[in-house]
Protein backbone atom coordinates (compact mmCIF):
# COMPACT_ATOMS: atom_id res chain seq x y z
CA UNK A 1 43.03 105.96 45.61
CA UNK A 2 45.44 102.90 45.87
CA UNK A 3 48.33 105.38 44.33
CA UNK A 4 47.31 107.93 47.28
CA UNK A 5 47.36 105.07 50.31
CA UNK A 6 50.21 103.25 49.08
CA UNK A 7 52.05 106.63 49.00
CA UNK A 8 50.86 107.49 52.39
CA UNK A 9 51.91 104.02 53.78
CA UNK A 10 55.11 104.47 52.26
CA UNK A 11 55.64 107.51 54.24
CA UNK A 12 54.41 106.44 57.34
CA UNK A 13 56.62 103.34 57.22
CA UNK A 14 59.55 105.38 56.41
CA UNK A 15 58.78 107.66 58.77
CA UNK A 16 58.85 105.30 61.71
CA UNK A 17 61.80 103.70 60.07
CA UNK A 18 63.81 107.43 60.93
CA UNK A 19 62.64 107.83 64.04
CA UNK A 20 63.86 103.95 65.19
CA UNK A 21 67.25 105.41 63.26
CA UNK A 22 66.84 108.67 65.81
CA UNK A 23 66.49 106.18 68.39
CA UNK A 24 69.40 104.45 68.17
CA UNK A 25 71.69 107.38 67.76
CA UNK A 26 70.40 109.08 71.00
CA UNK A 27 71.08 106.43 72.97
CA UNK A 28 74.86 105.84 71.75
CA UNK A 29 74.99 109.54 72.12
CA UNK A 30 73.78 108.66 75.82
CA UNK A 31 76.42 106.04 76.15
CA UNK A 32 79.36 106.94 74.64
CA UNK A 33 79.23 110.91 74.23
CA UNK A 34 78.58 112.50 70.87
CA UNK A 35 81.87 112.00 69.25
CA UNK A 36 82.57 108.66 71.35
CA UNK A 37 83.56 105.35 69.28
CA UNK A 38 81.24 102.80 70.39
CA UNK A 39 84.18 100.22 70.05
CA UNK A 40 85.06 101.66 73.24
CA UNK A 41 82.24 100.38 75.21
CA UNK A 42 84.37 97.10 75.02
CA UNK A 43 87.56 98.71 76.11
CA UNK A 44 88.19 98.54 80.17
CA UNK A 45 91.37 100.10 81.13
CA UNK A 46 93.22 97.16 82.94
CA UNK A 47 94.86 99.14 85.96
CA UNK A 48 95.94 97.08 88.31
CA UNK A 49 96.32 96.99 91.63
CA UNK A 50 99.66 95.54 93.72
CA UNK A 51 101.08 95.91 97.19
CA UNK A 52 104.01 97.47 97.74
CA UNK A 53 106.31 96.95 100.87
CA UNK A 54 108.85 99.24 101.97
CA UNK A 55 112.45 97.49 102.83
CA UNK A 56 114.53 98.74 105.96
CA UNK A 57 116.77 100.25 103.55
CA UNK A 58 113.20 102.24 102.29
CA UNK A 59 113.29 101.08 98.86
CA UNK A 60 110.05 99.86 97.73
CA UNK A 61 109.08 96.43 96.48
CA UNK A 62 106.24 95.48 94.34
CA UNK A 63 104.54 92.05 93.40
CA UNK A 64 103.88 92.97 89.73
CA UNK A 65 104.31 96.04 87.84
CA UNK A 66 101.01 98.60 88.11
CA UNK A 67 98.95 101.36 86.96
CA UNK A 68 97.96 102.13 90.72
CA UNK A 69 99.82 100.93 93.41
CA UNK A 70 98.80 100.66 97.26
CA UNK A 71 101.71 101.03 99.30
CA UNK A 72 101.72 99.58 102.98
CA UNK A 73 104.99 101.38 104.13
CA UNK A 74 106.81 100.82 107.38
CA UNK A 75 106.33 104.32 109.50
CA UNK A 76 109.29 105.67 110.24
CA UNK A 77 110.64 104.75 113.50
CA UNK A 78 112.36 108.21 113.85
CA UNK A 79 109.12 109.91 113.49
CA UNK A 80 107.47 107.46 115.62
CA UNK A 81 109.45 107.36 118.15
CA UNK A 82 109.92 111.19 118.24
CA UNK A 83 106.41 111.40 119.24
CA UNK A 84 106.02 108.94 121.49
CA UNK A 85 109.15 109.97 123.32
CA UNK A 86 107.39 113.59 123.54
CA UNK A 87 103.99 111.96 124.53
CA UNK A 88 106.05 110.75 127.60
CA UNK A 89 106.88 107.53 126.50
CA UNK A 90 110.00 106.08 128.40
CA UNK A 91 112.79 104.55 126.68
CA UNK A 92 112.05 101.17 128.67
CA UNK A 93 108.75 101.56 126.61
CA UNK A 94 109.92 102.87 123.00
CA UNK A 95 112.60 99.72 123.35
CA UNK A 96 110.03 96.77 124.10
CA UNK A 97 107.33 98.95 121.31
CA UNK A 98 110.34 98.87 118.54
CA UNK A 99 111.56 95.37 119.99
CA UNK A 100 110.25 93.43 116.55
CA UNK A 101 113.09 91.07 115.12
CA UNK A 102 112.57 93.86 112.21
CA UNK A 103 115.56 93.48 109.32
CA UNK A 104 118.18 96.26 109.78
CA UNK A 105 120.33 97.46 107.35
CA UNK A 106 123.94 96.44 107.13
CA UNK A 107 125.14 99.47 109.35
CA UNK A 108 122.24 99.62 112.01
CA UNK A 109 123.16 95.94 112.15
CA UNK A 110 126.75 96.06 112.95
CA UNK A 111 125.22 98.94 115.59
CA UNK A 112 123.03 96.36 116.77
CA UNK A 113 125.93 93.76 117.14
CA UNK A 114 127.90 96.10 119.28
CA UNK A 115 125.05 96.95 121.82
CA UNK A 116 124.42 93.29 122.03
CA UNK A 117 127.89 91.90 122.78
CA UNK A 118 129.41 94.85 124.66
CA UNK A 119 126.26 95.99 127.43
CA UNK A 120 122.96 93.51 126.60
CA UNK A 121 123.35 92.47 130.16
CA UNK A 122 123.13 96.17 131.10
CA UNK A 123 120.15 98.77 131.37
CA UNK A 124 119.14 100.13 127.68
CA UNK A 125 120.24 103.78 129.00
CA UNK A 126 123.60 101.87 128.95
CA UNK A 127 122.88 99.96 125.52
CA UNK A 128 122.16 103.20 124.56
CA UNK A 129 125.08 104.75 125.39
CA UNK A 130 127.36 102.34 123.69
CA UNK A 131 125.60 102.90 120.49
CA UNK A 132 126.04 106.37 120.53
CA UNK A 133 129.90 105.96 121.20
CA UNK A 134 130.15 103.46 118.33
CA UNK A 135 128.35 106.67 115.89
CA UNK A 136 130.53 109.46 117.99
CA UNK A 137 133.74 107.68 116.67
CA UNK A 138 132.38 107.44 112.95
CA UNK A 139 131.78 111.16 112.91
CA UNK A 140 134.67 112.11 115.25
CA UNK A 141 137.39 112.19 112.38
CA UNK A 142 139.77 109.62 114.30
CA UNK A 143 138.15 106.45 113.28
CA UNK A 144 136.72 105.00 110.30
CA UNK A 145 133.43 106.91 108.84
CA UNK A 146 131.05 104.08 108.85
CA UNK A 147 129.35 101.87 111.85
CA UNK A 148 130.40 98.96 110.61
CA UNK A 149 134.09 100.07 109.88
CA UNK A 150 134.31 101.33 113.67
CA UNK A 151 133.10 98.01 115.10
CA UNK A 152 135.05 95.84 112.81
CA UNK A 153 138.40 98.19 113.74
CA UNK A 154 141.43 95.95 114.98
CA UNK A 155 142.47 96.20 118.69
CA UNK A 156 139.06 98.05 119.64
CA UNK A 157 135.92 95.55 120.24
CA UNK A 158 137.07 92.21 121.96
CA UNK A 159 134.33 90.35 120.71
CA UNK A 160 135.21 90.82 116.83
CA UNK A 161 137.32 87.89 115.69
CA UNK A 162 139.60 88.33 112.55
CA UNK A 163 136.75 91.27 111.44
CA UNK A 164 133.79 88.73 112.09
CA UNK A 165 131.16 88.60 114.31
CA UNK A 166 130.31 85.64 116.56
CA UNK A 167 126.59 84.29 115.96
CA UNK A 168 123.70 85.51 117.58
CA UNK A 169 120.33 83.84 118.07
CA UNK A 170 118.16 86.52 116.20
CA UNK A 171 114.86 84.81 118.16
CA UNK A 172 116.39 85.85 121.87
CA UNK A 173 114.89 88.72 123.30
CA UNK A 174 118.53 90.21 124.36
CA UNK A 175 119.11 90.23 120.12
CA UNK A 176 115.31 92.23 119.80
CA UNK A 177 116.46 94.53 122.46
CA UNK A 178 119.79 94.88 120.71
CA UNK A 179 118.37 96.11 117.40
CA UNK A 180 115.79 98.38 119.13
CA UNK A 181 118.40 100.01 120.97
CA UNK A 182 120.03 100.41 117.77
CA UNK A 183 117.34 101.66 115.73
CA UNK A 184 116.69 103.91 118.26
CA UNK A 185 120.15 105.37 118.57
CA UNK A 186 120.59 106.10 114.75
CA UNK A 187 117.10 107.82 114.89
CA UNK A 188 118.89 109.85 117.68
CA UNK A 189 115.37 110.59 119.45
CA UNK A 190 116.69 110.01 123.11
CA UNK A 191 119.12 111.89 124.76
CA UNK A 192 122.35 110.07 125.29
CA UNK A 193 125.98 110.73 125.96
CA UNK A 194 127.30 114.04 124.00
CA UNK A 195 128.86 113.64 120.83
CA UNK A 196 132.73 114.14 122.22
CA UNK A 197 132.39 110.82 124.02
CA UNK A 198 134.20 108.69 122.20
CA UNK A 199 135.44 106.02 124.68
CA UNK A 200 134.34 103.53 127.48
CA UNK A 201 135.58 100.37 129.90
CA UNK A 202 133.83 98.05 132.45
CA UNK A 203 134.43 99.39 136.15
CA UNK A 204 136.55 96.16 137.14
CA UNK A 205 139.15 96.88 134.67
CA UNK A 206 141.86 100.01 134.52
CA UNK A 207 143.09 100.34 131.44
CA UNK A 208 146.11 102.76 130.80
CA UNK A 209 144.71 105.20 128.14
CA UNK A 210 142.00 106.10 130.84
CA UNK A 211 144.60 108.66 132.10
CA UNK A 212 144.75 110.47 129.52
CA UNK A 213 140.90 111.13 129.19
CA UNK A 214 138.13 113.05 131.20
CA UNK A 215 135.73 110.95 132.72
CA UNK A 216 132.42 111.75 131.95
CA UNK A 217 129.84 109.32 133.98
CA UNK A 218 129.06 105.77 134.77
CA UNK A 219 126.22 103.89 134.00
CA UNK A 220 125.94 100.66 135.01
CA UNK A 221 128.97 98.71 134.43
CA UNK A 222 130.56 101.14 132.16
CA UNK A 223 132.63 103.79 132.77
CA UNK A 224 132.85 107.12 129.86
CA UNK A 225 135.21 109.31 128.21
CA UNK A 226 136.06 112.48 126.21
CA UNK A 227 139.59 113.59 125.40
């Protein structure tokens, strides 16, 4: 009789020793999946998360490197504007929108510097204008290739000293204006003069190589060629 219940209480305690076994296994199963090591529980992947700012130029910048990065790009002003200007936007209205003291690029720059010196006293169709002269004549296959090399050309702009430019205040709204005008131009969004015009000159001067040229229009102050 003792043999029996000792033999039963074996089993019963071994049986509840199993199922508290069966237990535990289910509910890694649960946890970690069947074939899961439950080391892993303890593992986090360590993705991180960084900002990433795109430069004029468009490269892109980041903080630290990452996993998963959130990028805050600058829209593009070309497509921007594009759709503004076909929403009805003005130019008077894309300038003062794009009007930001935004860095420019070495080239949009020297555009920039030629709209301001040459016409910032004039209306931005004007500005305009003399932007899109400065990128006829780097395109036009009779003066250098680049904006800056066509500003910076001896003899042309009377402002450049010795292939310098004087200093500009880049806080003054005429500078904002400048770059705008710029930005605008090399995203080539609103109509300007066409590409063959290649020259200009204030209406109170007369300047020889005029007569050899075809005037195309005035606005404002300045007066505009093709050959």
């Amino acid at each position: 009789m003792v043999s029996l219940v000792g033999g039963r209480a074996a089993s019963a305690i071994m049986g509840l020793f199993m199922l508290a076994v069966s237990a535990s296994a289910s509910a890694q199963a649960g946890a970690f999946g069947p074939s899961a090591n439950p080391a892993a529980a303890y593992v986090q992947p360590a993705i991180a998360t960084t900002t990433a700012v795109a430069t004029a130029s468009g490269s892109v910048m980041q903080s630290q490197p990452a996993q998963s990065v959130t990028l805050q790009l600058t829209p593009s002003i070309a497509k921007q504007a594009a759709w503004l200007f076909k929403g009805g936007w003005s130019l008077y209205a894309l300038v003062d929108k794009f009007a930001t003291n935004a860095p420019l690029d070495d080239e949009t720059n020297c555009l920039a510097t030629a709209v301001y010196f040459e016409s910032r006293g004039e209306s931005v169709e004007g500005q305009l204008a003399v932007a899109h002269v400065v990128m006829n004549r780097a395109v036009s296959g009779r003066y250098p290739t680049d904006w800056c090399g066509v500003v910076k050309q001896p003899a042309q702009f009377s402002f450049v000293r010795h292939g310098e430019f004087p200093y500009v205040d880049p806080n003054c709204d005429a500078w904002k204006k400048a770059e705008a005008v710029a930005e605008l131009a090399a995203a080539n969004v609103v109509p300007s003069v066409a590409s063959d015009v290649l020259w200009y000159h204030a209406d109170y001067v007369a300047p020889s190589w005029r007569r050899s040229l075809q005037e195309v229009e005035q606005i404002g102050a300045h007066i505009f060629y093709r050959a």
